[in-house]
PDB file of N, CA and C in Angstrom:
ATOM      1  N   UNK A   1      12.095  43.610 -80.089  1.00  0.00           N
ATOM      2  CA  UNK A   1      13.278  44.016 -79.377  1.00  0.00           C
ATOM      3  C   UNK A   1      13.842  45.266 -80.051  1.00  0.00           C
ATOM      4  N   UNK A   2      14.240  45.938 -79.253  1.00  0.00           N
ATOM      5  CA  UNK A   2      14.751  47.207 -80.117  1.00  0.00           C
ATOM      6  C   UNK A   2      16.441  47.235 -79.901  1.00  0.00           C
ATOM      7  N   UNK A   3      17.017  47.759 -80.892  1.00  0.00           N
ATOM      8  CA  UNK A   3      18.384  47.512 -80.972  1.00  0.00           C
ATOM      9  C   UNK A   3      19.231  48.768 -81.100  1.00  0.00           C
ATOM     10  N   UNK A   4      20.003  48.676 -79.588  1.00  0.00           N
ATOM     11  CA  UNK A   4      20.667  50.568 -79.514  1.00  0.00           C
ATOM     12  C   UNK A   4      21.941  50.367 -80.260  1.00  0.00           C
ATOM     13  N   UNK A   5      22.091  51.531 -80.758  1.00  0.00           N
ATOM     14  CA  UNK A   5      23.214  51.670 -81.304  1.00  0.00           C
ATOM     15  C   UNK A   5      24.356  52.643 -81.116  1.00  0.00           C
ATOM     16  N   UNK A   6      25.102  52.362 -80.447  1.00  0.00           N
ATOM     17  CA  UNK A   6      25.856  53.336 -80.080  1.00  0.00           C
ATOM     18  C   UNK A   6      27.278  53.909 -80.725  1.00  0.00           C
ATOM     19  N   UNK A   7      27.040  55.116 -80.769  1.00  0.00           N
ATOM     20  CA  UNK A   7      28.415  55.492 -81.474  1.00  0.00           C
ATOM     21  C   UNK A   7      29.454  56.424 -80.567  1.00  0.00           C
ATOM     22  N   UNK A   8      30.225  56.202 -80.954  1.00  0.00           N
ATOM     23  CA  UNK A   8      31.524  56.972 -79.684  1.00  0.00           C
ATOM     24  C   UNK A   8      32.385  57.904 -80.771  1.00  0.00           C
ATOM     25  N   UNK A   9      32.668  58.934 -79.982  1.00  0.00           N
ATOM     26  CA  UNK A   9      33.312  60.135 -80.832  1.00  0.00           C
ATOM     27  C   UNK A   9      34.357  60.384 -80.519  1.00  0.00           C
ATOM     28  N   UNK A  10      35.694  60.643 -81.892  1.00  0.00           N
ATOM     29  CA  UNK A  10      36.981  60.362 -81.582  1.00  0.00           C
ATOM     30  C   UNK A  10      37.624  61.527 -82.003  1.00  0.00           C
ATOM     31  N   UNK A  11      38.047  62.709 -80.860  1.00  0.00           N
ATOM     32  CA  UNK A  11      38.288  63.599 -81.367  1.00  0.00           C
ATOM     33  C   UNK A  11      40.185  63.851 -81.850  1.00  0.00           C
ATOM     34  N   UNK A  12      40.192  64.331 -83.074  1.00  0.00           N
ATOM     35  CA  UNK A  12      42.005  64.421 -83.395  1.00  0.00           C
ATOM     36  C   UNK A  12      42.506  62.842 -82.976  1.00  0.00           C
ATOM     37  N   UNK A  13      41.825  61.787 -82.988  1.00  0.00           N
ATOM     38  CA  UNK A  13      42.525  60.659 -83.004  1.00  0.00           C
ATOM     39  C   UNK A  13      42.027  60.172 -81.937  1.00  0.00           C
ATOM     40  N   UNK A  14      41.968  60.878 -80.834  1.00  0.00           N
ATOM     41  CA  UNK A  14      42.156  60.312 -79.310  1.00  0.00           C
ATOM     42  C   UNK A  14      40.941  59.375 -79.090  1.00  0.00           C
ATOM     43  N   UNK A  15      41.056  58.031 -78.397  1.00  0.00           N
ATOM     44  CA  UNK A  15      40.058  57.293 -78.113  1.00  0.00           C
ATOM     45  C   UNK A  15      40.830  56.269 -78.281  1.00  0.00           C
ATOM     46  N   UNK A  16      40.318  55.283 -77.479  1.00  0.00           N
ATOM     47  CA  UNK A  16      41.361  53.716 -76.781  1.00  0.00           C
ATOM     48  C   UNK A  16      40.380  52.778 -76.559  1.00  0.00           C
ATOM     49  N   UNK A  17      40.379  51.780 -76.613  1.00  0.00           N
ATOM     50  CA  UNK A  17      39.206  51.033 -76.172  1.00  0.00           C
ATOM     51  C   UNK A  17      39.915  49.874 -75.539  1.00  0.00           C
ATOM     52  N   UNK A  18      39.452  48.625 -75.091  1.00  0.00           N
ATOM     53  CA  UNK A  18      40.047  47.405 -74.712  1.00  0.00           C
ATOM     54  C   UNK A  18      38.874  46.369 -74.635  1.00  0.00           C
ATOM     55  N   UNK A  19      39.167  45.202 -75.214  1.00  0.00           N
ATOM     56  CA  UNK A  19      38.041  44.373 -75.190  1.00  0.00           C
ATOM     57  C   UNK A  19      38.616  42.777 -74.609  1.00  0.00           C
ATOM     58  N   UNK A  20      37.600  42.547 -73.745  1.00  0.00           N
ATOM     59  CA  UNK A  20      37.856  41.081 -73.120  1.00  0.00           C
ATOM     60  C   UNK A  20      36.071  40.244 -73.318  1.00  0.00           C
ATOM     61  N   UNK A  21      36.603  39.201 -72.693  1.00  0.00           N
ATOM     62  CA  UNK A  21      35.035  38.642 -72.629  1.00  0.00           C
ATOM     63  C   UNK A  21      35.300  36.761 -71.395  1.00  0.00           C
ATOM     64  N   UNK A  22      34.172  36.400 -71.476  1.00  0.00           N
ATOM     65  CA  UNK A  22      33.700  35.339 -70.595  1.00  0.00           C
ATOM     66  C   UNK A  22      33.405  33.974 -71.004  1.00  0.00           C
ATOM     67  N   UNK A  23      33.254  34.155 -72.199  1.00  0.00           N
ATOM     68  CA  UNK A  23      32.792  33.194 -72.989  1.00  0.00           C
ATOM     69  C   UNK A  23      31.272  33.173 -73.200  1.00  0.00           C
ATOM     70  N   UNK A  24      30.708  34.320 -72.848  1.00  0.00           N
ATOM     71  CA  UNK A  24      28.847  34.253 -72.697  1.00  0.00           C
ATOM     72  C   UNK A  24      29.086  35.454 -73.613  1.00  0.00           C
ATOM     73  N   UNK A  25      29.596  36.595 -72.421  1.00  0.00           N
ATOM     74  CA  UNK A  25      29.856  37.947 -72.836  1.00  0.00           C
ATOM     75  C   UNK A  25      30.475  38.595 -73.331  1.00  0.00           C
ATOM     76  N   UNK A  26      30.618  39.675 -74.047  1.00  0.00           N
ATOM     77  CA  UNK A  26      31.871  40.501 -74.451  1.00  0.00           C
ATOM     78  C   UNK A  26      31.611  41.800 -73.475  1.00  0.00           C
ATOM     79  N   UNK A  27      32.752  42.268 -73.056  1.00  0.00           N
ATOM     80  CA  UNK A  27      33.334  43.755 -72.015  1.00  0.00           C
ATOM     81  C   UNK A  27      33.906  44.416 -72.997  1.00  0.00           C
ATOM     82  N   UNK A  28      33.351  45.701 -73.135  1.00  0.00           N
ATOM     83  CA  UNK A  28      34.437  46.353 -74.168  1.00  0.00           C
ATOM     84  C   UNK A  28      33.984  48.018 -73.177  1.00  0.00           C
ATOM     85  N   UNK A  29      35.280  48.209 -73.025  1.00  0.00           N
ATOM     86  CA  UNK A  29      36.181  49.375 -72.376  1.00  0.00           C
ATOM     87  C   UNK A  29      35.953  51.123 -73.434  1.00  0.00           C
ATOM     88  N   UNK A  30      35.760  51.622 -73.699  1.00  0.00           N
ATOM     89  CA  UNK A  30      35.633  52.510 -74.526  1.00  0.00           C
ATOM     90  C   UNK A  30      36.017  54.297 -73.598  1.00  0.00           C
ATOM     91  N   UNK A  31      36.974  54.621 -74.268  1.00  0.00           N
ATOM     92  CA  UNK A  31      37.622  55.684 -73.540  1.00  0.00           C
ATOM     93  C   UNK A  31      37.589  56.722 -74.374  1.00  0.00           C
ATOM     94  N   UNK A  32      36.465  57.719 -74.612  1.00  0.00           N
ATOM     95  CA  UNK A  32      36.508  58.638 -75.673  1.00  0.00           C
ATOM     96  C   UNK A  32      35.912  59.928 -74.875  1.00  0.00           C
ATOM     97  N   UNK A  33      35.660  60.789 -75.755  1.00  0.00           N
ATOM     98  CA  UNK A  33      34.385  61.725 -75.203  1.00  0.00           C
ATOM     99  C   UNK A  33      33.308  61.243 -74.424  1.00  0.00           C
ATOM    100  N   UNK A  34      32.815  60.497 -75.583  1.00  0.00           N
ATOM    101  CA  UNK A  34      31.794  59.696 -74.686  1.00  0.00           C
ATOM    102  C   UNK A  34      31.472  58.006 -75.005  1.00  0.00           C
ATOM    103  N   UNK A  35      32.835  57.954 -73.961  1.00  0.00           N
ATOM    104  CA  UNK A  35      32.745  56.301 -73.909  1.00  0.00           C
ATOM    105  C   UNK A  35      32.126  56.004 -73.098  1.00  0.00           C
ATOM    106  N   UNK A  36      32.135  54.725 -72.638  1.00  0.00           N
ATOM    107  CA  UNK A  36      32.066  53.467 -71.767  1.00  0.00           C
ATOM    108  C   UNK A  36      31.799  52.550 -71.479  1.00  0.00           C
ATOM    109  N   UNK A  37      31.702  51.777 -70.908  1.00  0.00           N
ATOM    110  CA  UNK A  37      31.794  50.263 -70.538  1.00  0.00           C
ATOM    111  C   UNK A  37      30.513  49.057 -70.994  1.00  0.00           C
ATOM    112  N   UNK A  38      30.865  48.163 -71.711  1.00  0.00           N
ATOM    113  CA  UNK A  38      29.435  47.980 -71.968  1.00  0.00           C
ATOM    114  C   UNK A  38      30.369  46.058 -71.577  1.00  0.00           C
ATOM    115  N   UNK A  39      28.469  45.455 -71.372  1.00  0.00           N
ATOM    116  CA  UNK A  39      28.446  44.156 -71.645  1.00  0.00           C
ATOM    117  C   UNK A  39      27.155  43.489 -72.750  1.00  0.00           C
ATOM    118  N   UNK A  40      27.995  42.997 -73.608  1.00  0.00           N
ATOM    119  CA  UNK A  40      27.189  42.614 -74.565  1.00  0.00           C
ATOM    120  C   UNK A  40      26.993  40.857 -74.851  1.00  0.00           C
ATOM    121  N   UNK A  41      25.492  40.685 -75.223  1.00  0.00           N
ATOM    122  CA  UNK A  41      25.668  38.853 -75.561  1.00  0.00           C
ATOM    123  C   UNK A  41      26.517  38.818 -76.378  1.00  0.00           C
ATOM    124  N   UNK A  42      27.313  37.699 -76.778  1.00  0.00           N
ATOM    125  CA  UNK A  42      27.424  36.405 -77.575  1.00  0.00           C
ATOM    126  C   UNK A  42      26.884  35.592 -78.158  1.00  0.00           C
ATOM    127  N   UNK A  43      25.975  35.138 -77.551  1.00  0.00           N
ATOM    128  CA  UNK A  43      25.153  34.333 -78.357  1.00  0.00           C
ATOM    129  C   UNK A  43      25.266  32.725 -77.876  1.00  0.00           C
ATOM    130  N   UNK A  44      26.474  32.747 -76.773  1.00  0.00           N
ATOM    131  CA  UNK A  44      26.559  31.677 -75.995  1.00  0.00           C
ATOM    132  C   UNK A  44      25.961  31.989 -74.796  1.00  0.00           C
ATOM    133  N   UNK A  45      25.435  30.517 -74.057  1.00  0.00           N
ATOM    134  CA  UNK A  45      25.255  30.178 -72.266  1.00  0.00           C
ATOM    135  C   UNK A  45      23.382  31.002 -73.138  1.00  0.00           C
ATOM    136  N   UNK A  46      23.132  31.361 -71.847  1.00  0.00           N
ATOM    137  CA  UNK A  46      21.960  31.846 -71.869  1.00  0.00           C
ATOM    138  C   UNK A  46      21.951  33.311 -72.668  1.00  0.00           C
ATOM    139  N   UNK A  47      23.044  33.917 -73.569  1.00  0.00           N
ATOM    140  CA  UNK A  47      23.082  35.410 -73.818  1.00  0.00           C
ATOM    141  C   UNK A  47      22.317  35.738 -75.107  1.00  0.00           C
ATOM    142  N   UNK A  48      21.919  36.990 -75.699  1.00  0.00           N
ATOM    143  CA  UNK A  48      20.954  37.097 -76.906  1.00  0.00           C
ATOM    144  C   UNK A  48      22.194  37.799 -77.766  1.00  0.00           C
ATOM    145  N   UNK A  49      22.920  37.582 -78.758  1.00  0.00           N
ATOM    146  CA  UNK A  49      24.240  38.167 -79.925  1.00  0.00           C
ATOM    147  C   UNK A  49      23.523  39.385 -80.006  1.00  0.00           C
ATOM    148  N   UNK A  50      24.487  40.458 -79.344  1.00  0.00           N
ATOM    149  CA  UNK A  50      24.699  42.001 -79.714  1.00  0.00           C
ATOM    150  C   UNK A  50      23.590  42.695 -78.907  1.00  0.00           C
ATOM    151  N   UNK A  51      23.029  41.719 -77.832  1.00  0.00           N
ATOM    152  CA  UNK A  51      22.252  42.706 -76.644  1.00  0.00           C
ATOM    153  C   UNK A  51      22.856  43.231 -75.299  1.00  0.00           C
ATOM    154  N   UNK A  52      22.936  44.538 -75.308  1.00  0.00           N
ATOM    155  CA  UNK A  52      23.500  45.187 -74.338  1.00  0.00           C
ATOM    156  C   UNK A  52      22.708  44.767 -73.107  1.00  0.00           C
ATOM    157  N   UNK A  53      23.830  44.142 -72.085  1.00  0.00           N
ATOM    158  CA  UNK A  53      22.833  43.863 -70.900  1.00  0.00           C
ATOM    159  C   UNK A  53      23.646  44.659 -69.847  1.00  0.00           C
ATOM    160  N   UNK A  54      24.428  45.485 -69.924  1.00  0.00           N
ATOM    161  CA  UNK A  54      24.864  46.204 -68.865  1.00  0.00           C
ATOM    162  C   UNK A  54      25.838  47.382 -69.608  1.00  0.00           C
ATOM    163  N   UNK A  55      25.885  48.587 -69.024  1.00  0.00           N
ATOM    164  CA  UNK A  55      26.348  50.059 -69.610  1.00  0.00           C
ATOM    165  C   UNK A  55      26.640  51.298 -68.756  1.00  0.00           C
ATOM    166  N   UNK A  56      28.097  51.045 -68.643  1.00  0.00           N
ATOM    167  CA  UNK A  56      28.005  52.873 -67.406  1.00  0.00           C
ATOM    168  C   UNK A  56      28.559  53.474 -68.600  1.00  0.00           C
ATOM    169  N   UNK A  57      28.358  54.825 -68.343  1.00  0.00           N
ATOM    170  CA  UNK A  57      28.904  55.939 -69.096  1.00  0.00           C
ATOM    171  C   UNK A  57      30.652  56.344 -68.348  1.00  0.00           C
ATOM    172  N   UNK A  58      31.338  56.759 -69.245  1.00  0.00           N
ATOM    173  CA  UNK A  58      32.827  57.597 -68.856  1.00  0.00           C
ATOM    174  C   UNK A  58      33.399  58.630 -69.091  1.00  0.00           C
ATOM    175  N   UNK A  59      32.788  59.397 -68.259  1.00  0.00           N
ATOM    176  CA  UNK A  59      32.594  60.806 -68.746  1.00  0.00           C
ATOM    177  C   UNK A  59      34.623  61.158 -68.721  1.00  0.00           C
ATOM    178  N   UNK A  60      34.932  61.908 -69.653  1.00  0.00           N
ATOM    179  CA  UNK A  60      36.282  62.962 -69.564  1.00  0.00           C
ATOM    180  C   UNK A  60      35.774  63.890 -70.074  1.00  0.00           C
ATOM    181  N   UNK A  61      36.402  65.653 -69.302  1.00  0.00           N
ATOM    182  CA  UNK A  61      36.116  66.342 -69.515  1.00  0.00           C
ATOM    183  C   UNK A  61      36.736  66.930 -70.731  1.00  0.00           C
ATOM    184  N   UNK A  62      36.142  68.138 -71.674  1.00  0.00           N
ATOM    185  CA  UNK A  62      36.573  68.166 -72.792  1.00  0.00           C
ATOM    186  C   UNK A  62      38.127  68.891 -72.531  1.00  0.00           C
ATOM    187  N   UNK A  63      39.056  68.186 -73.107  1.00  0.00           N
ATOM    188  CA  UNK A  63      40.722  68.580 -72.858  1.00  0.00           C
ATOM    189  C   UNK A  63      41.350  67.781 -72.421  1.00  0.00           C
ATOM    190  N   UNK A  64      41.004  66.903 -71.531  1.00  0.00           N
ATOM    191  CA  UNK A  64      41.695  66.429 -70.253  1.00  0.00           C
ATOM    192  C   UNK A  64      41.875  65.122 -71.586  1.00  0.00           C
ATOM    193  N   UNK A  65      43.387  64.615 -70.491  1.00  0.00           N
ATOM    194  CA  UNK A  65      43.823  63.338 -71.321  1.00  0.00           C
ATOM    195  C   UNK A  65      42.852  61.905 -71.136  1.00  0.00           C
ATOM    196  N   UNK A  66      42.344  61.360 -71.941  1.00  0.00           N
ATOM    197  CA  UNK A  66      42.283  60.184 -72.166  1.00  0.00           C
ATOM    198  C   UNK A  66      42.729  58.692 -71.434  1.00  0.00           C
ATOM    199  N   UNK A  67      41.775  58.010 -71.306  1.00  0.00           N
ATOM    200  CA  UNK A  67      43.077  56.793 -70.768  1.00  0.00           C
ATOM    201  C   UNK A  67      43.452  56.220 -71.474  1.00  0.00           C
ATOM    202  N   UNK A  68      44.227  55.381 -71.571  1.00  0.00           N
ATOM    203  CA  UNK A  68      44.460  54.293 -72.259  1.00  0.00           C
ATOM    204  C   UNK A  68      44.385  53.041 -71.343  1.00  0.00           C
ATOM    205  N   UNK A  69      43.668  51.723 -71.756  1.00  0.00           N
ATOM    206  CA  UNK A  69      42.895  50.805 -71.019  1.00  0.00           C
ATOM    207  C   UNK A  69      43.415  49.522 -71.593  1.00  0.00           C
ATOM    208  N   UNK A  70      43.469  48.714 -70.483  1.00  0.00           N
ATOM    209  CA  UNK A  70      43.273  47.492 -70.934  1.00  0.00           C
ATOM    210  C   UNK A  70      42.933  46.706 -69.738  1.00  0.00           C
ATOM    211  N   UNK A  71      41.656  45.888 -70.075  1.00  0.00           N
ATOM    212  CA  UNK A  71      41.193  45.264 -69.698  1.00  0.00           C
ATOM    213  C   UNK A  71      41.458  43.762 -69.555  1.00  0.00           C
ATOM    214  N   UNK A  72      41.026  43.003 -68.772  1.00  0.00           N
ATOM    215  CA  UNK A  72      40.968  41.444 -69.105  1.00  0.00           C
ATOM    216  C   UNK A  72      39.730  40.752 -67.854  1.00  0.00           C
ATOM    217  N   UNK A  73      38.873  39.673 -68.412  1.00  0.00           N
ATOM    218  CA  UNK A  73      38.017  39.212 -67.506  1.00  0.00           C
ATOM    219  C   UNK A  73      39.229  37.615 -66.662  1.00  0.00           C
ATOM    220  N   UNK A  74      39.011  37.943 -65.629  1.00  0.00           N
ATOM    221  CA  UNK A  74      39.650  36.225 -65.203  1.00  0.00           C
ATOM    222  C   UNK A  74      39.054  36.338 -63.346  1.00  0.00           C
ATOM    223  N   UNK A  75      38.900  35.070 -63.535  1.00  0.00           N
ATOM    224  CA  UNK A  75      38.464  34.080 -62.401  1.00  0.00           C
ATOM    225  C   UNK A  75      37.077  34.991 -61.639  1.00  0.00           C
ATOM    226  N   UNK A  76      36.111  35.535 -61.991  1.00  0.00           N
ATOM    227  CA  UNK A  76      34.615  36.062 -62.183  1.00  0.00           C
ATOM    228  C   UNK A  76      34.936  37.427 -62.021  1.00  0.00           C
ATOM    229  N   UNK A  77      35.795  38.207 -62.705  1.00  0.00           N
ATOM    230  CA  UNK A  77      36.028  40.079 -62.169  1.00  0.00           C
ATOM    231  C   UNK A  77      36.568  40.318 -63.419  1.00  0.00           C
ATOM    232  N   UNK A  78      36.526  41.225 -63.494  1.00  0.00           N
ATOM    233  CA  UNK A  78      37.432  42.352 -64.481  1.00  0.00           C
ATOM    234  C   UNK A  78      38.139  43.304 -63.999  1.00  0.00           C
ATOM    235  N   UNK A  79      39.485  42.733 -64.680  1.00  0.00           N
ATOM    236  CA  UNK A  79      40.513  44.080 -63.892  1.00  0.00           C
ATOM    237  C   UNK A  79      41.076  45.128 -65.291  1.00  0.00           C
ATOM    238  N   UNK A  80      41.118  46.304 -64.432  1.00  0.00           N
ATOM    239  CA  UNK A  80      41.025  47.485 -65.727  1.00  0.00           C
ATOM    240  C   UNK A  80      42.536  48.169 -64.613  1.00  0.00           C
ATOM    241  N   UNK A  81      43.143  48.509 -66.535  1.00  0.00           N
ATOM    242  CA  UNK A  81      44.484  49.119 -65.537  1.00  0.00           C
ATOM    243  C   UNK A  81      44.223  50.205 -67.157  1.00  0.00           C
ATOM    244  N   UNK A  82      44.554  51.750 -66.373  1.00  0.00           N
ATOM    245  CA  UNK A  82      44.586  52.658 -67.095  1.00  0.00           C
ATOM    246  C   UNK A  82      45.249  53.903 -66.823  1.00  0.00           C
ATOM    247  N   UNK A  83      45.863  54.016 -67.787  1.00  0.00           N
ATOM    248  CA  UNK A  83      47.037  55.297 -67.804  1.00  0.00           C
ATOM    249  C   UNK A  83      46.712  56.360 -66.520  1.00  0.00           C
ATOM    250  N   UNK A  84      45.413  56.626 -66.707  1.00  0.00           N
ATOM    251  CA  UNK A  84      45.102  57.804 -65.368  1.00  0.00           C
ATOM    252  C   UNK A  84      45.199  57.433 -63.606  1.00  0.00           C
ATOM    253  N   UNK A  85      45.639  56.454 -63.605  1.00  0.00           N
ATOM    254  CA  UNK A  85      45.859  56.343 -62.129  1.00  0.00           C
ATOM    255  C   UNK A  85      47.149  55.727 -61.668  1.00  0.00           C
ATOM    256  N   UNK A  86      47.131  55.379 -60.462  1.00  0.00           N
ATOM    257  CA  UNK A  86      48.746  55.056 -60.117  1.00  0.00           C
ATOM    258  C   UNK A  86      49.368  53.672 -60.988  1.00  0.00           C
ATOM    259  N   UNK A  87      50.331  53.907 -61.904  1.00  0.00           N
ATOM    260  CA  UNK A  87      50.939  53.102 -62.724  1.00  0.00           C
ATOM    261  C   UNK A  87      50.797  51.790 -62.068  1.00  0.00           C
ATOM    262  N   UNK A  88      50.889  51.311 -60.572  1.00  0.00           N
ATOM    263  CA  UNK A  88      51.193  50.124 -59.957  1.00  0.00           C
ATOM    264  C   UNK A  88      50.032  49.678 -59.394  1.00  0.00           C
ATOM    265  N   UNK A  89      48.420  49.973 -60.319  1.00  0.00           N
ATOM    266  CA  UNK A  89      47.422  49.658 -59.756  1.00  0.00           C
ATOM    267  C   UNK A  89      46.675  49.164 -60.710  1.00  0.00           C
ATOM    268  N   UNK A  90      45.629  48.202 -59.916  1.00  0.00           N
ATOM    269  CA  UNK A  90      44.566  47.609 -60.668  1.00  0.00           C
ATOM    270  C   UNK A  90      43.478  47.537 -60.004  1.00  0.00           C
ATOM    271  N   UNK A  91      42.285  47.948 -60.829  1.00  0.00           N
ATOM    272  CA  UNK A  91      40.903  48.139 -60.417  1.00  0.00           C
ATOM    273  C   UNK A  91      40.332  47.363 -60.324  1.00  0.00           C
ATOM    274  N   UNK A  92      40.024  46.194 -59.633  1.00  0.00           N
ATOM    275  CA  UNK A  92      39.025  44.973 -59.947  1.00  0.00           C
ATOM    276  C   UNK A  92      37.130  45.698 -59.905  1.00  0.00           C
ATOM    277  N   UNK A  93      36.666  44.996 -60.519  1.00  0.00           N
ATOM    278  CA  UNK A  93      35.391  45.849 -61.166  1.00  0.00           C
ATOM    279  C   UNK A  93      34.648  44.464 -61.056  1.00  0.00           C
ATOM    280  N   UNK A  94      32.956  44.533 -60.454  1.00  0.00           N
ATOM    281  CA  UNK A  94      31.942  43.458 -60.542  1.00  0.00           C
ATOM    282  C   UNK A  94      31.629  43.596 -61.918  1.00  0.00           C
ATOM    283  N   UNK A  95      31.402  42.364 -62.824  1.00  0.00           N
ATOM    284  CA  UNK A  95      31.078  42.678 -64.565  1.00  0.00           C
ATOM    285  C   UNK A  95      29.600  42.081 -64.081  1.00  0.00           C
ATOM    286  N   UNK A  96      29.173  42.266 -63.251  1.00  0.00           N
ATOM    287  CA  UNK A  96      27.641  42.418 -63.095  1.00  0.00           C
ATOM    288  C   UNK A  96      26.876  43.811 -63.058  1.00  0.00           C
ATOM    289  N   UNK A  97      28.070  44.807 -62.336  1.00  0.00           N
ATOM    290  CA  UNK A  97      27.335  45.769 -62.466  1.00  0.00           C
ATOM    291  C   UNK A  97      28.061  46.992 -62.579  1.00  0.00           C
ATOM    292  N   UNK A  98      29.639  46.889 -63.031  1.00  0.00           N
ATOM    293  CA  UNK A  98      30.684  47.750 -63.464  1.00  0.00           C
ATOM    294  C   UNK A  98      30.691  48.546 -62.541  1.00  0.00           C
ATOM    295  N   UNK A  99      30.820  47.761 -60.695  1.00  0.00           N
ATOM    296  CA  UNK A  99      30.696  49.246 -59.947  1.00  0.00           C
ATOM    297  C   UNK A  99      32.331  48.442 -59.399  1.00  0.00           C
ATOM    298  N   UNK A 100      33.823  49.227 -59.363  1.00  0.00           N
ATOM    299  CA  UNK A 100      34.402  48.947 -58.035  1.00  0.00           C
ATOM    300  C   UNK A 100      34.565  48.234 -57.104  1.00  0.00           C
ATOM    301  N   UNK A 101      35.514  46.969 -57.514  1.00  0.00           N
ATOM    302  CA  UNK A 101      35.049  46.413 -55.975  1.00  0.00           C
ATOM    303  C   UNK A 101      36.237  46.463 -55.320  1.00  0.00           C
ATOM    304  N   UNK A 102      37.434  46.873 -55.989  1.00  0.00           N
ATOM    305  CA  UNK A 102      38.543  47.472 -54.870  1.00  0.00           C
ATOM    306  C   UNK A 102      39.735  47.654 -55.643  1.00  0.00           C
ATOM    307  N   UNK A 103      41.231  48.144 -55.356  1.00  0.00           N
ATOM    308  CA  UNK A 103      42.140  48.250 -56.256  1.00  0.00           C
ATOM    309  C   UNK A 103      43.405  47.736 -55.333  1.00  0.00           C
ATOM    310  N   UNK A 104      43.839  46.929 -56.274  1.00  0.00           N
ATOM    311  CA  UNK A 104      45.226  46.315 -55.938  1.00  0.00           C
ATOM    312  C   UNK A 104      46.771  46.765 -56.423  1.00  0.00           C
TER     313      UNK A 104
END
């Protein structure tokens, strides 16, 4: 098995992260240069401890502000609320495949 390792770059401070999980998985949110979204085992249910089984990238362009994130997994979704969009919104997100599945 080969084991990635990823590092995220924090420029003058800036970078936010948010971490939730499932009880199988851990979701961790990563808002940097070059963050983003990962799902990693546990080591519970069927998962392998510290294997990335799912990963989008989050691109910000160099300057532009940062989000600040916080996440939480409940009742099979992940909802992500972050500084860059309308204060009175929440993103529900599939943690199968970190695509969008609508905003409330």
């Amino acid at each position: 098995m080969i084991m990635k390792k990823i590092h995220f770059q924090r420029q003058n401070g800036l970078g936010y992260f948010s971490v939730t999980n499932d009880g199988t998985y851990l979701y961790i949110y990563v808002s940097s240069i070059n963050g983003g979204m990962y799902k990693i085992g546990t080591g519970r249910g069927s998962s392998i401890p510290g294997k990335i089984y799912l990963e989008r990238d989050v691109f910000f362009p160099v300057g532009s502000k940062l989000d600040e994130v916080n996440w939480v997994f409940l009742k099979g979704k992940l909802y992500l609320k972050s500084t860059n969009r309308d204060p009175s919104s929440i993103e529900v997100i599939n943690p199968n495949t970190f695509k969008t599945e609508s905003i409330i």
